[in-house]
Protein backbone atom coordinates (compact mmCIF):
# COMPACT_ATOMS: atom_id res chain seq x y z
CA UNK A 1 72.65 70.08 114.38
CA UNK A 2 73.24 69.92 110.51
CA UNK A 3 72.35 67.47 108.26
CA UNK A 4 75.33 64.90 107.41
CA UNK A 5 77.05 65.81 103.99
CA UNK A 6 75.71 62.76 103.02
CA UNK A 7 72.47 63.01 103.40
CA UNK A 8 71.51 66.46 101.78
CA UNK A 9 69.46 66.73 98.69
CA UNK A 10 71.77 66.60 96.10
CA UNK A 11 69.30 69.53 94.15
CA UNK A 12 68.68 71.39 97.68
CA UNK A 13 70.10 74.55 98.73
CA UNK A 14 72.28 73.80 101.44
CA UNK A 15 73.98 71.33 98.76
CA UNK A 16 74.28 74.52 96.58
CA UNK A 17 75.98 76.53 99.04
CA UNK A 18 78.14 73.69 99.81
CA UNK A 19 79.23 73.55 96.46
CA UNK A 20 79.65 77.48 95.82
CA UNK A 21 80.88 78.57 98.95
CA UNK A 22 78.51 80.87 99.62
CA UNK A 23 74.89 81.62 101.33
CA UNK A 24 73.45 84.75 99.84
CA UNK A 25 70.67 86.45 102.03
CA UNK A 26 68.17 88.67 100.27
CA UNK A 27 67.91 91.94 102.50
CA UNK A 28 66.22 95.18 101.96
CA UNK A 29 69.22 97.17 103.49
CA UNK A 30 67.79 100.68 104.11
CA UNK A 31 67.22 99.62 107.98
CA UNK A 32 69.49 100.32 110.24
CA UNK A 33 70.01 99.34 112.83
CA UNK A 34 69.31 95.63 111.05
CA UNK A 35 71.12 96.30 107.96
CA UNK A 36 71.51 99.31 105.70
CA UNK A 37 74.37 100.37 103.66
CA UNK A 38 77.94 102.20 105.11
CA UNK A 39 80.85 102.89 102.91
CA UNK A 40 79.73 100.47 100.38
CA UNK A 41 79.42 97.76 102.83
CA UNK A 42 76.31 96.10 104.13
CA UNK A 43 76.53 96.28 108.13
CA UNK A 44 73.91 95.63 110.83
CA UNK A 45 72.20 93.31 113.00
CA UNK A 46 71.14 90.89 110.47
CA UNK A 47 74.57 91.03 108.43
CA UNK A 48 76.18 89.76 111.84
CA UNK A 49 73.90 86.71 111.95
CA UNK A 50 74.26 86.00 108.73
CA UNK A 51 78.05 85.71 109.11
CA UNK A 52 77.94 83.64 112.16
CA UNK A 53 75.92 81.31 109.68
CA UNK A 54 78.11 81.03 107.75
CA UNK A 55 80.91 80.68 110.23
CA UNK A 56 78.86 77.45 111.73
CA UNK A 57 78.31 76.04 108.41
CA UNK A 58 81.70 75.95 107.25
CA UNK A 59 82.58 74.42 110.42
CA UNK A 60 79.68 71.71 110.60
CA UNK A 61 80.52 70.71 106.48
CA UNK A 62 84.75 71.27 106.84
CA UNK A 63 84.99 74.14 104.59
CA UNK A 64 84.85 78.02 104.00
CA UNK A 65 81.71 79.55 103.28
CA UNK A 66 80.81 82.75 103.18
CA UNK A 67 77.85 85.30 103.68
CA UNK A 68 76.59 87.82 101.02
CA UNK A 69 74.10 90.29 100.95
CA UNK A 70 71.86 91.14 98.09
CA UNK A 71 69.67 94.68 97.94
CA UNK A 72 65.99 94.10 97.71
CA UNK A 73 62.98 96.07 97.33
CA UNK A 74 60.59 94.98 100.45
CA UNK A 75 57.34 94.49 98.03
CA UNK A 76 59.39 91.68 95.88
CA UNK A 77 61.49 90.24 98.45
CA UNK A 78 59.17 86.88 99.24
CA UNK A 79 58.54 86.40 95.34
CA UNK A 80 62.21 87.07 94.63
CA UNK A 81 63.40 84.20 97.08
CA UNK A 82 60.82 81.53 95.59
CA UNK A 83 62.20 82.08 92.48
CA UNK A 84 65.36 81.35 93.57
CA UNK A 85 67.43 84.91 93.47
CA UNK A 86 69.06 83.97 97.24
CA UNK A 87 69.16 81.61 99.77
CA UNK A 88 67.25 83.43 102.00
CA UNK A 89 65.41 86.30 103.36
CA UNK A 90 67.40 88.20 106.63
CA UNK A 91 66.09 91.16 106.79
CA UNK A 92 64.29 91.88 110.28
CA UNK A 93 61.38 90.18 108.65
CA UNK A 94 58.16 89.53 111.08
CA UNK A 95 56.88 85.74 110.87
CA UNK A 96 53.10 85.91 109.89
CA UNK A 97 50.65 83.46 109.17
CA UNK A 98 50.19 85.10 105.51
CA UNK A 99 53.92 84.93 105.14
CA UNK A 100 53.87 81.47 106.17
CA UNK A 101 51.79 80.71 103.70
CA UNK A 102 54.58 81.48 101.28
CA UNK A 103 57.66 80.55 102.76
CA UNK A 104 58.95 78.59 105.58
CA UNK A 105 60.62 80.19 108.80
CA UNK A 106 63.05 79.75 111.13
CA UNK A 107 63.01 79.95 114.35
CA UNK A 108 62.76 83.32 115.52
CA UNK A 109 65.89 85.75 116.28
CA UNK A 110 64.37 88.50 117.65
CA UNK A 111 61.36 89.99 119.26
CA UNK A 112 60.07 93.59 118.35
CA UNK A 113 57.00 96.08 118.25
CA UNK A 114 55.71 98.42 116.19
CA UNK A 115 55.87 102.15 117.15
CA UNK A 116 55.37 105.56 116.30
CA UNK A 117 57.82 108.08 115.35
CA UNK A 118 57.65 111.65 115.57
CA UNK A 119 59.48 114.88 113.94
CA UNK A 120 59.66 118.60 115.42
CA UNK A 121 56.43 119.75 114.19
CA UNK A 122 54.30 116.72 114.62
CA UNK A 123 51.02 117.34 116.65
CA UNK A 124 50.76 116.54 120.37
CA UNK A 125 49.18 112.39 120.33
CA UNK A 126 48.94 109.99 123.82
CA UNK A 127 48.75 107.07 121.79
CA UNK A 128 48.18 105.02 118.28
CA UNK A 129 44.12 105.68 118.70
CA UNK A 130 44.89 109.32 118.03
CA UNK A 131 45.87 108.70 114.79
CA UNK A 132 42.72 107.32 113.24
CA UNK A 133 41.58 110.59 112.52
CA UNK A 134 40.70 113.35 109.60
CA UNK A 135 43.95 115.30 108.63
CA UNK A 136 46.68 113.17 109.79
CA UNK A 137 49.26 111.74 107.43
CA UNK A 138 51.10 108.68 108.28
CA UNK A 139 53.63 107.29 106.33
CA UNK A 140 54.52 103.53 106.15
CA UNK A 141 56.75 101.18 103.55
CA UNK A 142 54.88 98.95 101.77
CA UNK A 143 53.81 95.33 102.68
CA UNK A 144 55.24 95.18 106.05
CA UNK A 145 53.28 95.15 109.25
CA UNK A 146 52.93 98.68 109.75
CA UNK A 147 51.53 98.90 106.44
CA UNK A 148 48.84 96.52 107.32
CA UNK A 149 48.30 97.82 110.23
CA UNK A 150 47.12 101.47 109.51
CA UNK A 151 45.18 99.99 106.39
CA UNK A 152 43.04 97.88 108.90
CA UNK A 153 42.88 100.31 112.25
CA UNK A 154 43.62 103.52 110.91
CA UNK A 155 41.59 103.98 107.86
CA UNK A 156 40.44 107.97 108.96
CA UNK A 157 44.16 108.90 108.54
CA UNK A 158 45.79 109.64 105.11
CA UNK A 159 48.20 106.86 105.08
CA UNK A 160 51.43 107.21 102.27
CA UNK A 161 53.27 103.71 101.38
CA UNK A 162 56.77 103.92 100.37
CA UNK A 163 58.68 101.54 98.33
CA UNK A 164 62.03 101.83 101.11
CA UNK A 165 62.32 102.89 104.36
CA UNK A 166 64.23 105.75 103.32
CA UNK A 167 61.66 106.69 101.66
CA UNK A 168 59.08 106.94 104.20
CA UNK A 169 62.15 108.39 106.49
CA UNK A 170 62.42 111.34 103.77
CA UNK A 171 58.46 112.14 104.07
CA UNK A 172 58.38 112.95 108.22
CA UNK A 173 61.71 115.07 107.90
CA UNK A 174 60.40 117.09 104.27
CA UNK A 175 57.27 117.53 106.81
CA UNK A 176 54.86 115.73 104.13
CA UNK A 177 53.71 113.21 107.05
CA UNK A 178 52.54 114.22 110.52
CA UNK A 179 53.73 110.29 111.72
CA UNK A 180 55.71 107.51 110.50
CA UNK A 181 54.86 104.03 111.95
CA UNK A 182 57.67 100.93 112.12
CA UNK A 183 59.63 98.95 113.88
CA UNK A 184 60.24 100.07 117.60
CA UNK A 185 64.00 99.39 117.70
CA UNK A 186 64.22 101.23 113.85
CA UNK A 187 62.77 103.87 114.92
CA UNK A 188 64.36 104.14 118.72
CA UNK A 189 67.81 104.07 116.67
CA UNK A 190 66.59 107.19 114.51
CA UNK A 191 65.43 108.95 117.32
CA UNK A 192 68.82 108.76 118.78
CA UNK A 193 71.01 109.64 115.46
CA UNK A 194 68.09 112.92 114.80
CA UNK A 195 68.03 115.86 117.16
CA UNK A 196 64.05 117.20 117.15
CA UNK A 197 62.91 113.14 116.33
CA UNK A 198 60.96 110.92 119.23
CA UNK A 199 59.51 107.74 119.41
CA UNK A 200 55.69 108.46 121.24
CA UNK A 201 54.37 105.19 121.73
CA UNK A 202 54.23 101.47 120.51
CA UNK A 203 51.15 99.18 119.83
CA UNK A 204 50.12 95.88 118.92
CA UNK A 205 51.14 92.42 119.53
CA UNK A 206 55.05 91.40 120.20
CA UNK A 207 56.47 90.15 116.76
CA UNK A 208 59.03 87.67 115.80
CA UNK A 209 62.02 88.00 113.09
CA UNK A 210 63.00 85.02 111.84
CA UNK A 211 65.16 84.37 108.48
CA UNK A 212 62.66 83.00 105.48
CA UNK A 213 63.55 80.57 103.01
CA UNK A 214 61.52 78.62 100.66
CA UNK A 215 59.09 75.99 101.44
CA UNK A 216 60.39 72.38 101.38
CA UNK A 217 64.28 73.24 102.05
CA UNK A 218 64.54 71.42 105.11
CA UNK A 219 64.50 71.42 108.80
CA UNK A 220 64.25 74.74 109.65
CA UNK A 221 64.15 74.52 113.32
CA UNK A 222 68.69 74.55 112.83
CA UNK A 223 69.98 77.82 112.15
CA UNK A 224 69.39 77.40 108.80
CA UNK A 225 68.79 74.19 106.94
């Protein structure tokens, strides 16, 4: 349930989009199959939520409102949204208690794990242990969970952080990785689209998407406040 008209911050964000007729979502759109970039158009996972948002806001406030995507780097994308540059983050983004620190979540949307991908030439592993070893390369984007990950469990390994996904996609197929580490469903969707590319195993702890938006803009137990 939203918030009566009435009752909404006149300063707050959800008076903003109100007013504007539009809830922008930052989104670092080089991960499909959550949101990446096709014909000029931003598609995926997290674009449809966002636009069934925006459907049940115009309906709860009596009005058209619409949902737009804005490209962000991963690294910036928390200090971008405090600063005010969207509404909020959608963008298959894992709740954490360091994030949370930061900005406030929703409830979650999904539930994921992280997993290993492999390419043609890629050595022979039975699981994530195999990788904390001399002569490996890994490659992993930078500041998401896979990036703290091998920094913390697989410090033997020659880990490579890339700014975008496409990026770290680019270093298993030029062969300059032996591994890539992400999200399981990312990386299951790759798999499928690349002849030669497998996903060998996952690891850790289930994690939870959830859309983030800065601290103090309301109830954020609704779909968004």
């Amino acid at each position: 349930t939203f918030p009566a008209e009435k009752d909404l911050d006149k300063n707050g964000t959800l008076e903003r989009i109100i007013a504007t007729g539009e809830i922008v979502f930052g989104s670092d759109t080089t991960y499909p199959p959550f949101e990446s970039i096709e014909s000029s158009k931003t598609v995926g996972f997290d674009v449809d939520i966002g636009v069934a948002i925006a459907a049940e806001l115009s309906k709860a406030y009596d009005t058209t409102i619409v949902a737009k995507f804005q490209t962000n780097d991963w690294d910036p994308i928390i200090p971008d949204l405090k600063t005010g540059k969207f509404d909020a983050i959608l963008s298959a983004m894992t709740k954490t208690a360091v994030r949370a620190q930061e900005i406030d979540f929703t409830r979650s949307y999904y539930t994921s794990k992280q997993a290993i991908l492999a390419g043609p030439d890629s050595p022979t592993i039975t699981g994530i242990e195999d990788l904390n070893a001399t002569g490996i390369k890994i490659a992993v984007q930078s500041g998401t969970t896979s990036d703290l990950y091998a920094k913390d469990n697989l410090a033997k390994a020659t880990i490579s952080a890339f700014t975008g996904f496409d990026e770290v996609l680019k270093a298993l197929e030029n062969g300059d990785v032996d591994f890539l580490l992400g999200d399981l469903p990312v990386l299951g969707f790759y798999s499928v689209e690349k002849a030669g590319y497998s996903v060998v195993g996952s690891f850790g702890d289930d994690e939870l998407f959830g859309i983030g938006v800065r601290k103090d803009t309301g109830d954020v137990e609704t779909p968004f406040p």
